[in-house]
C-alpha atoms as a PDB file:
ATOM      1  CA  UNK A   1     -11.308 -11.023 -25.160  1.00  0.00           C
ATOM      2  CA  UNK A   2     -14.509  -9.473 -26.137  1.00  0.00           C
ATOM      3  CA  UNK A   3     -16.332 -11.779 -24.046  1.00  0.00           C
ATOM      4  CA  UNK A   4     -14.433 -11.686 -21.057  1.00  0.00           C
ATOM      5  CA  UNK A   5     -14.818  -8.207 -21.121  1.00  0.00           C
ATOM      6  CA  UNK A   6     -18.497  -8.486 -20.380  1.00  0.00           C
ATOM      7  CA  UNK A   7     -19.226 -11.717 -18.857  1.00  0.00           C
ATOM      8  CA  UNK A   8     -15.797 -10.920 -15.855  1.00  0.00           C
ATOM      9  CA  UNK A   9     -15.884  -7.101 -15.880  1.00  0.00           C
ATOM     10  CA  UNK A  10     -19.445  -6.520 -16.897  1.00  0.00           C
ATOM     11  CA  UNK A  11     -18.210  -3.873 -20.053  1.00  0.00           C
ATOM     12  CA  UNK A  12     -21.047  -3.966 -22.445  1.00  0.00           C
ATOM     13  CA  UNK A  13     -19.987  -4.932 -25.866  1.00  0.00           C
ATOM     14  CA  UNK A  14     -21.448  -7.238 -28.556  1.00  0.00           C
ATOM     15  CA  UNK A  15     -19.353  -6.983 -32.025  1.00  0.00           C
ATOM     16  CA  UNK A  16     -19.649  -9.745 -34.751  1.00  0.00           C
ATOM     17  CA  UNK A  17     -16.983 -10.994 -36.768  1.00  0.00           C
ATOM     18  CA  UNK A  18     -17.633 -11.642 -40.040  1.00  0.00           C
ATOM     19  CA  UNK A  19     -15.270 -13.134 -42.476  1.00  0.00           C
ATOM     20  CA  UNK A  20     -15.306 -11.893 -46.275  1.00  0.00           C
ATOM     21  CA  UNK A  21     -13.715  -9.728 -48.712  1.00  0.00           C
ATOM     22  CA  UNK A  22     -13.218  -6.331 -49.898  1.00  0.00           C
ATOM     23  CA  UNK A  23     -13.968  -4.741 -53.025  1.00  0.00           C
ATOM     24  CA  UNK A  24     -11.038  -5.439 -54.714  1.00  0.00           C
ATOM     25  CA  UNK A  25     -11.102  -9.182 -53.910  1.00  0.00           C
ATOM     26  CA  UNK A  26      -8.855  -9.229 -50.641  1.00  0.00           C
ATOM     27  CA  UNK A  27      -9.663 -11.337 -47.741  1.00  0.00           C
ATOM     28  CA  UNK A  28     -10.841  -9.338 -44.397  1.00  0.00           C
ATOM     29  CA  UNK A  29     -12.468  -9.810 -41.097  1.00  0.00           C
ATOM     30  CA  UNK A  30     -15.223  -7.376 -40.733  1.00  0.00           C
ATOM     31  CA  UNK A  31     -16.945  -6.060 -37.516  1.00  0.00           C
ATOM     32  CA  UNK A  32     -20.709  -6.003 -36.992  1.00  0.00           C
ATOM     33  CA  UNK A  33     -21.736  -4.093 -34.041  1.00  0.00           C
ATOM     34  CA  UNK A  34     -25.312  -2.988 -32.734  1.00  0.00           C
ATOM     35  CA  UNK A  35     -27.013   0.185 -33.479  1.00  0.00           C
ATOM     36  CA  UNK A  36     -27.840   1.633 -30.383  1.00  0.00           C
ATOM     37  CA  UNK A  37     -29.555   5.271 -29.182  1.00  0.00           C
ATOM     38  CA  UNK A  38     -27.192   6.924 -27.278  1.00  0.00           C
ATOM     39  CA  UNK A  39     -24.760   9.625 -26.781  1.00  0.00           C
ATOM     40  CA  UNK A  40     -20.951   9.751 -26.508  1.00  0.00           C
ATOM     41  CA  UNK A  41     -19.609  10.017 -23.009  1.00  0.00           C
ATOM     42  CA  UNK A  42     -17.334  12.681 -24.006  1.00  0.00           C
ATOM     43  CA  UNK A  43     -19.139  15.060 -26.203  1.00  0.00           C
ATOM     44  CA  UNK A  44     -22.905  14.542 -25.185  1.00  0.00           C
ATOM     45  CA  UNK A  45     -24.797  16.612 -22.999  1.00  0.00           C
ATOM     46  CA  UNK A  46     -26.223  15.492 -20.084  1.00  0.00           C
ATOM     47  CA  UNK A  47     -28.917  16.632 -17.452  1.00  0.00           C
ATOM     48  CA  UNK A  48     -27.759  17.656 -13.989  1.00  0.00           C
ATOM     49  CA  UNK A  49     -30.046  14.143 -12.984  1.00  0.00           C
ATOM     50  CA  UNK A  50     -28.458  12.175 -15.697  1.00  0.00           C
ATOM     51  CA  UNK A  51     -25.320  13.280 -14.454  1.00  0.00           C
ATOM     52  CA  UNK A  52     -25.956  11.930 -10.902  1.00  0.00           C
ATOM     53  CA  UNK A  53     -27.252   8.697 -12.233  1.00  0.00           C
ATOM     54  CA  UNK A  54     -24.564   7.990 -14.583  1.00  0.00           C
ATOM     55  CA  UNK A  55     -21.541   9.099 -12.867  1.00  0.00           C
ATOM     56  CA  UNK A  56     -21.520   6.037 -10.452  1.00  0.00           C
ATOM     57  CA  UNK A  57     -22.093   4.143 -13.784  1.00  0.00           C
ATOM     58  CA  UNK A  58     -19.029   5.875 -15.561  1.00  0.00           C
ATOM     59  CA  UNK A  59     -16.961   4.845 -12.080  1.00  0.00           C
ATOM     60  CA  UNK A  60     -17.651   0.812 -12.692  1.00  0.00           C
ATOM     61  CA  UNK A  61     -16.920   1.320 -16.126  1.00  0.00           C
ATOM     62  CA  UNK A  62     -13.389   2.884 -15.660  1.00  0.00           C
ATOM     63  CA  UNK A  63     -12.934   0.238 -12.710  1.00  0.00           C
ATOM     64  CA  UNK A  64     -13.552  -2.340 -14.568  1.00  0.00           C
ATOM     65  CA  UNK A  65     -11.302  -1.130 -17.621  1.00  0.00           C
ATOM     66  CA  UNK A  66      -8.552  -0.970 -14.504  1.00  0.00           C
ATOM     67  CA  UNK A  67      -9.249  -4.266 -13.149  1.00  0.00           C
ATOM     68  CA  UNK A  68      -8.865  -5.676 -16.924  1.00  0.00           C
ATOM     69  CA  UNK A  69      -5.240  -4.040 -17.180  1.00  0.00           C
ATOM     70  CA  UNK A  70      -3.996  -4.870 -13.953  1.00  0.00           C
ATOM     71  CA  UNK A  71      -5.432  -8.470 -14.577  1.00  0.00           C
ATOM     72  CA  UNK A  72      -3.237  -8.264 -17.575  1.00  0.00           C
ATOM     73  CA  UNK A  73      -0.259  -6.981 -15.526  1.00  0.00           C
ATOM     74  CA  UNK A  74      -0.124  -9.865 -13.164  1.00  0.00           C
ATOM     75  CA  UNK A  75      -0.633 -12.615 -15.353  1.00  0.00           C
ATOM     76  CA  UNK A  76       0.190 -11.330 -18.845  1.00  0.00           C
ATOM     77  CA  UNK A  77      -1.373 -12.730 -22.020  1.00  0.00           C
ATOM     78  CA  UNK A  78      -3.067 -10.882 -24.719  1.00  0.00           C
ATOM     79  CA  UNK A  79      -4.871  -7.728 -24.662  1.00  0.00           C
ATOM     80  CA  UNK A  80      -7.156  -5.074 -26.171  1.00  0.00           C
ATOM     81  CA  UNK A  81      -5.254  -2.081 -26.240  1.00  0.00           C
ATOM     82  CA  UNK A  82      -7.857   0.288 -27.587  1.00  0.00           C
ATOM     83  CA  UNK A  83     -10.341  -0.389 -25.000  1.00  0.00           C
ATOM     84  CA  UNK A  84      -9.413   2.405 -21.968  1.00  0.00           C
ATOM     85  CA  UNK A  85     -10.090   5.476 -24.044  1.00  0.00           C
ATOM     86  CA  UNK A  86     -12.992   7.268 -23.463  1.00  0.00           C
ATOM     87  CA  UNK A  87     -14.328   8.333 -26.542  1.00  0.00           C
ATOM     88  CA  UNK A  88     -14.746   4.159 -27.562  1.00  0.00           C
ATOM     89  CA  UNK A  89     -17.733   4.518 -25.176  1.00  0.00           C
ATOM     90  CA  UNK A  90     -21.572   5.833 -25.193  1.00  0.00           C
ATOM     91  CA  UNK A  91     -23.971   6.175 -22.490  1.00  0.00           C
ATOM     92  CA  UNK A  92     -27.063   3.512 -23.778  1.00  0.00           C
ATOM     93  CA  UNK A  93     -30.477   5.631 -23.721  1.00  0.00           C
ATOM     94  CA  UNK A  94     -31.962   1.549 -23.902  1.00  0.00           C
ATOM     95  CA  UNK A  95     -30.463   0.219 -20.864  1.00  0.00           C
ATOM     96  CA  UNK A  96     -28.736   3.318 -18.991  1.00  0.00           C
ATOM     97  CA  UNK A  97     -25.435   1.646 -19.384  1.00  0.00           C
ATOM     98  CA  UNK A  98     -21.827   2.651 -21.154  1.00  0.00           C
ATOM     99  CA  UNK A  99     -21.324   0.601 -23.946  1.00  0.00           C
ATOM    100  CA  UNK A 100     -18.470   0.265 -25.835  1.00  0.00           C
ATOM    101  CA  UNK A 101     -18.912   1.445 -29.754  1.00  0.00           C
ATOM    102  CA  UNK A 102     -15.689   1.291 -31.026  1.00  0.00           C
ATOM    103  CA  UNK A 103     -14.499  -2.418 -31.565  1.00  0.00           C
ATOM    104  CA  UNK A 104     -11.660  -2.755 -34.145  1.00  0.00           C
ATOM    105  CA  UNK A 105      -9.476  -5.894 -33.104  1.00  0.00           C
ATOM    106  CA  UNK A 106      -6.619  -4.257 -31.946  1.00  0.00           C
ATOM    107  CA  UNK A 107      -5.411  -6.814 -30.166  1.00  0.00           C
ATOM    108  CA  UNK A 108      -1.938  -7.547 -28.661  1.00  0.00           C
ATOM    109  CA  UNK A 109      -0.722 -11.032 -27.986  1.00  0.00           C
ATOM    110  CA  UNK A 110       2.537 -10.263 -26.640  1.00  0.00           C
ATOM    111  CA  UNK A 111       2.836  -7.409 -24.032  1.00  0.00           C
ATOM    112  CA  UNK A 112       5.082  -6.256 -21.431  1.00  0.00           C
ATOM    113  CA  UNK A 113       4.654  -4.703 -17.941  1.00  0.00           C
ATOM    114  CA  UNK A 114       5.408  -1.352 -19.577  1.00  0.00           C
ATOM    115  CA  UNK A 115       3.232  -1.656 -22.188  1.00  0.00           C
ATOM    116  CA  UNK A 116       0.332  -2.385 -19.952  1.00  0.00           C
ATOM    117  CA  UNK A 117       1.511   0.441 -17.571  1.00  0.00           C
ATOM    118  CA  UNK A 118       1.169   2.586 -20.702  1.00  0.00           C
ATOM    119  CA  UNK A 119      -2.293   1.665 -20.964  1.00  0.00           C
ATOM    120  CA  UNK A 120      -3.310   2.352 -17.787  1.00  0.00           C
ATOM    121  CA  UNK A 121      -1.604   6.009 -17.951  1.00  0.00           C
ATOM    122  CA  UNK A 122      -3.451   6.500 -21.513  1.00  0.00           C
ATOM    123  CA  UNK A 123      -6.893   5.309 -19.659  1.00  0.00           C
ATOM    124  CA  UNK A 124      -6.109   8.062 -16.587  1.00  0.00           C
ATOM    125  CA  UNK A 125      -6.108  10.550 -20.060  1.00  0.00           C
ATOM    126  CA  UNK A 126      -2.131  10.535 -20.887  1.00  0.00           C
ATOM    127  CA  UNK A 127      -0.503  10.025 -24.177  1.00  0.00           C
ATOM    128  CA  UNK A 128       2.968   9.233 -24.765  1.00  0.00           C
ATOM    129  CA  UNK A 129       5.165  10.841 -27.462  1.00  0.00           C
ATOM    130  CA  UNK A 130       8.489   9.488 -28.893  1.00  0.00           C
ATOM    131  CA  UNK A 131      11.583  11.734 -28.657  1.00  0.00           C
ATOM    132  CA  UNK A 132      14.798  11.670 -30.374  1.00  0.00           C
ATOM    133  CA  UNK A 133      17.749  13.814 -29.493  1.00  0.00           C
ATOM    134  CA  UNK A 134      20.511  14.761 -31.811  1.00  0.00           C
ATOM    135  CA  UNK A 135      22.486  11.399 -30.989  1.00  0.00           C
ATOM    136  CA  UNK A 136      19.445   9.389 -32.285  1.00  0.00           C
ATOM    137  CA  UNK A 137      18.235   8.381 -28.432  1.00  0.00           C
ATOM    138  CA  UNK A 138      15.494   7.403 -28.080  1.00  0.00           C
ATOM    139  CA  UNK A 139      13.132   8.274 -24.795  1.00  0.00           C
ATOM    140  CA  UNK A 140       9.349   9.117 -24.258  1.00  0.00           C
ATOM    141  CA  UNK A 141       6.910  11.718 -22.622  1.00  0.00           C
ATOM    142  CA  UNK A 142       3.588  11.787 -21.318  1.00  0.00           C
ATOM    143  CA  UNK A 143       1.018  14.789 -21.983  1.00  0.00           C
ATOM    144  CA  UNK A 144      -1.880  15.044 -20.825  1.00  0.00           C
ATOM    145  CA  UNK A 145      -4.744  14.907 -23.570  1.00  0.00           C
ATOM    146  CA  UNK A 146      -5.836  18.303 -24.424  1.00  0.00           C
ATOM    147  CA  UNK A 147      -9.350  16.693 -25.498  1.00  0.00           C
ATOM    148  CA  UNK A 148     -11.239  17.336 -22.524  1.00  0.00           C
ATOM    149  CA  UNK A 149     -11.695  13.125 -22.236  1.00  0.00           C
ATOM    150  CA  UNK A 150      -9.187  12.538 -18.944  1.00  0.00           C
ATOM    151  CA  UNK A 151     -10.657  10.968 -16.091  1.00  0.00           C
ATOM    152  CA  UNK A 152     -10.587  14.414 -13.901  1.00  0.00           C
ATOM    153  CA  UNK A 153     -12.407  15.600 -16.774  1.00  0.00           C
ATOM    154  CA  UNK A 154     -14.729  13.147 -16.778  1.00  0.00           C
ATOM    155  CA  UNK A 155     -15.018  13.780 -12.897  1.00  0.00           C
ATOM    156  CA  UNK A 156     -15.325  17.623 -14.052  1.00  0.00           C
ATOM    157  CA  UNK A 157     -18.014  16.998 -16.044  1.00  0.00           C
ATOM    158  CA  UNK A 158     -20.007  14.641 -14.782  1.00  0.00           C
ATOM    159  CA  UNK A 159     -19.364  16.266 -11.093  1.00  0.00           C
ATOM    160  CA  UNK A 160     -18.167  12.979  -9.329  1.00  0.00           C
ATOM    161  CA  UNK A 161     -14.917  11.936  -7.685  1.00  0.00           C
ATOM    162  CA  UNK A 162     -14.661   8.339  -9.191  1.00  0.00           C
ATOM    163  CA  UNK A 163     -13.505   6.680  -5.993  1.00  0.00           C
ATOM    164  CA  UNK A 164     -13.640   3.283  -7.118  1.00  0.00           C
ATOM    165  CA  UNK A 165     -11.441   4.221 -10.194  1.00  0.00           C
ATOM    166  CA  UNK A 166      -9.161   6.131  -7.312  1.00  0.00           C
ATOM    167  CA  UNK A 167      -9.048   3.692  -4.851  1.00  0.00           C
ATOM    168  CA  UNK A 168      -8.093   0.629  -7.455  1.00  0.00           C
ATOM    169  CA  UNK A 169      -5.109   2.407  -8.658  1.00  0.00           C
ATOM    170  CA  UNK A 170      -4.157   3.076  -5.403  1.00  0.00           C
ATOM    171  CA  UNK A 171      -3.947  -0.854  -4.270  1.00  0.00           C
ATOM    172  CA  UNK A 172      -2.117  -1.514  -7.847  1.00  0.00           C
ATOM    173  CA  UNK A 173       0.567   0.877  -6.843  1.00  0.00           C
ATOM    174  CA  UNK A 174       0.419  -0.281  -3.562  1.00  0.00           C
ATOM    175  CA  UNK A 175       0.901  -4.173  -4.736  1.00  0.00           C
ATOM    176  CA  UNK A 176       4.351  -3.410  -7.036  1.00  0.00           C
ATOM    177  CA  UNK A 177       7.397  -4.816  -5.666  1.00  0.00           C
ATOM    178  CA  UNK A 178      10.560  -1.621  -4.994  1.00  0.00           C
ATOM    179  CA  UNK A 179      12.142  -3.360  -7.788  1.00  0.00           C
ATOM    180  CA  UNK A 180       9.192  -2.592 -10.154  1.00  0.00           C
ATOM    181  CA  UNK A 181       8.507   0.997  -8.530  1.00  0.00           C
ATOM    182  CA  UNK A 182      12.072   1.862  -9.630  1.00  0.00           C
ATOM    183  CA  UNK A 183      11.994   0.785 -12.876  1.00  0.00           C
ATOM    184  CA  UNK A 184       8.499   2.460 -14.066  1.00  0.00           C
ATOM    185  CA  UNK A 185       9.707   5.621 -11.935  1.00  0.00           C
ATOM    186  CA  UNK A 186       8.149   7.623 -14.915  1.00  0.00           C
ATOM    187  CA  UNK A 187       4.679   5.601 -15.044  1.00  0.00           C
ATOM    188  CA  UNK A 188       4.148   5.672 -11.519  1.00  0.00           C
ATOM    189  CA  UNK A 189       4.606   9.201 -10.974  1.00  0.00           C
ATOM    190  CA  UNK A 190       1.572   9.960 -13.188  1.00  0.00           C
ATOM    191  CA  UNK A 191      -0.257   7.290 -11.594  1.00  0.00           C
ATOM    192  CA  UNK A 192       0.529   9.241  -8.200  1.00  0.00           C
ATOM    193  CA  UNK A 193       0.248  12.917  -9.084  1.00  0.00           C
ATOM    194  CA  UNK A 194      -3.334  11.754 -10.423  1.00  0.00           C
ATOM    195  CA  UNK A 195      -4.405  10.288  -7.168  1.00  0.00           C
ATOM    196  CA  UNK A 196      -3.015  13.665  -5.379  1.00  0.00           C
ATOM    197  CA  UNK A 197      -5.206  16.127  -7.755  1.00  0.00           C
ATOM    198  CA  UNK A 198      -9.127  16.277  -7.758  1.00  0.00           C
ATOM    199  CA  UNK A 199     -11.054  18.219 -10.073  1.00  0.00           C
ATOM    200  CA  UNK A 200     -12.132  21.799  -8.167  1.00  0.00           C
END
C-alpha cells in the first residue's frame, strides 16, 4: 500500500520494515523511515513566498489522499487508515515536497463504504465520537477538530482555496447512486456543508 501510494498518487513515503524483536524477547515488525529536514505542515511557520509555493503542493497532496479513498470506495480492498490526517505530513526543505512521516501499519483489510466515508470526513478535519443513550443505543457524531489541522484551516493558513481537493469531492458526491446518498445522509452532509464554506 505504501508503494502505491507513491508510485499511483505520487505521496512521498519511503518506510522500511524490519523484522525483529523487542526487549523482552517478543517478535515485532519495526518501521525504518528517513530522516529528513523539514517542518510539520500543521505547526511550522512558513514565509508569505513559501506559502504561495507550497499551497498548490498541499492541494495535490490532499487530492491525491482523496483519489486514494475514493479508489478504495469503488473497488474496496485494504487500506491505510491513518494516512488523511494532516499532522502525518511535513513540508521536505530537500525536495519542496509533503512527505509523509508518520508510517505505523495501520492497515485495514476489510472495510466498508462507511468506513471509507469516515475517512474521507476525518481527512476534510472531522472526528467521529461514539454515543450511547440510556437504552444502550448506539449512534455517532462528527466534530470538527479543534486542532487548527482541517482543510479550511489549512486553506486559512496557507491562504489558498484548494480547488482540486474541492472539486474531487464534488464529482465523488456527484458519482453516488440515491440509494447510497440516503443511506450516508449524515456523511454526505459534511461532505456538502464543506464544499458550501470557504475560509474568509
Amino acid at each position: 500500500e505504501f508503494k502505491a501510494l507513491r508510485e499511483e498518487y505520487g505521496i512521498d513515503n519511503n518506510p522500511r520494515f524490519v523484522v525483529g524483536a523487542t526487549d523482552d524477547e517478543q517478535g515485532a515488525v519495526f518501521v525504518i523511515n528517513d530522516t529528513i529536514e523539514g517542518r510539520e505542515i500543521v505547526l511550522g511557520v512558513f514565509s508569505e513566498k513559501e506559502k504561495s509555493e507550497i499551497g498548490p503542493k498541499l492541494d495535490k497532496l490532499f487530492s491525491s489522499i482523496l483519489d486514494y479513498l475514493t479508489k478504495k470506495y469503488h473497488t474496496g480492498g485494504p487500506v491505510l487508515s491513518d494516512i488523511e490526517s494532516r499532522r502525518q505530513y511535513m513540508f521536505n526543505e530537500k525536495t519542496g515536497r509533503p512527505y509523509l512521516v508518520d508510517t505505523d501499519v495501520l492497515l485495514k483489510k476489510e472495510t466498508t463504504k462507511k468506513y471509507i466515508l469516515e475517512l474521507i470526513v476525518e481527512s476534510i478535519g472531522y472526528s467521529e465520537f461514539d454515543e450511547y443513550d440510556e437504552e444502550g443505543n448506539h449512534t455517532t457524531r462528527y466534530e470538527r477538530n479543534v486542532d487548527n489541522d482541517s482543510i479550511i484551516d489549512m486553506e486559512k493558513k496557507f491562504e489558498k482555496i484548494f480547488i482540486g481537493f474541492r472539486s474531487k469531492l464534488g464529482e465523488f458526491i456527484d458519482s453516488l447512486g440515491t440509494e447510497e446518498k440516503n443511506e450516508h445522509k449524515k456523511e454526505l452532509k459534511i461532505m456538502t456543508n464543506f464544499l458550501k464554506n470557504k475560509p474568509v
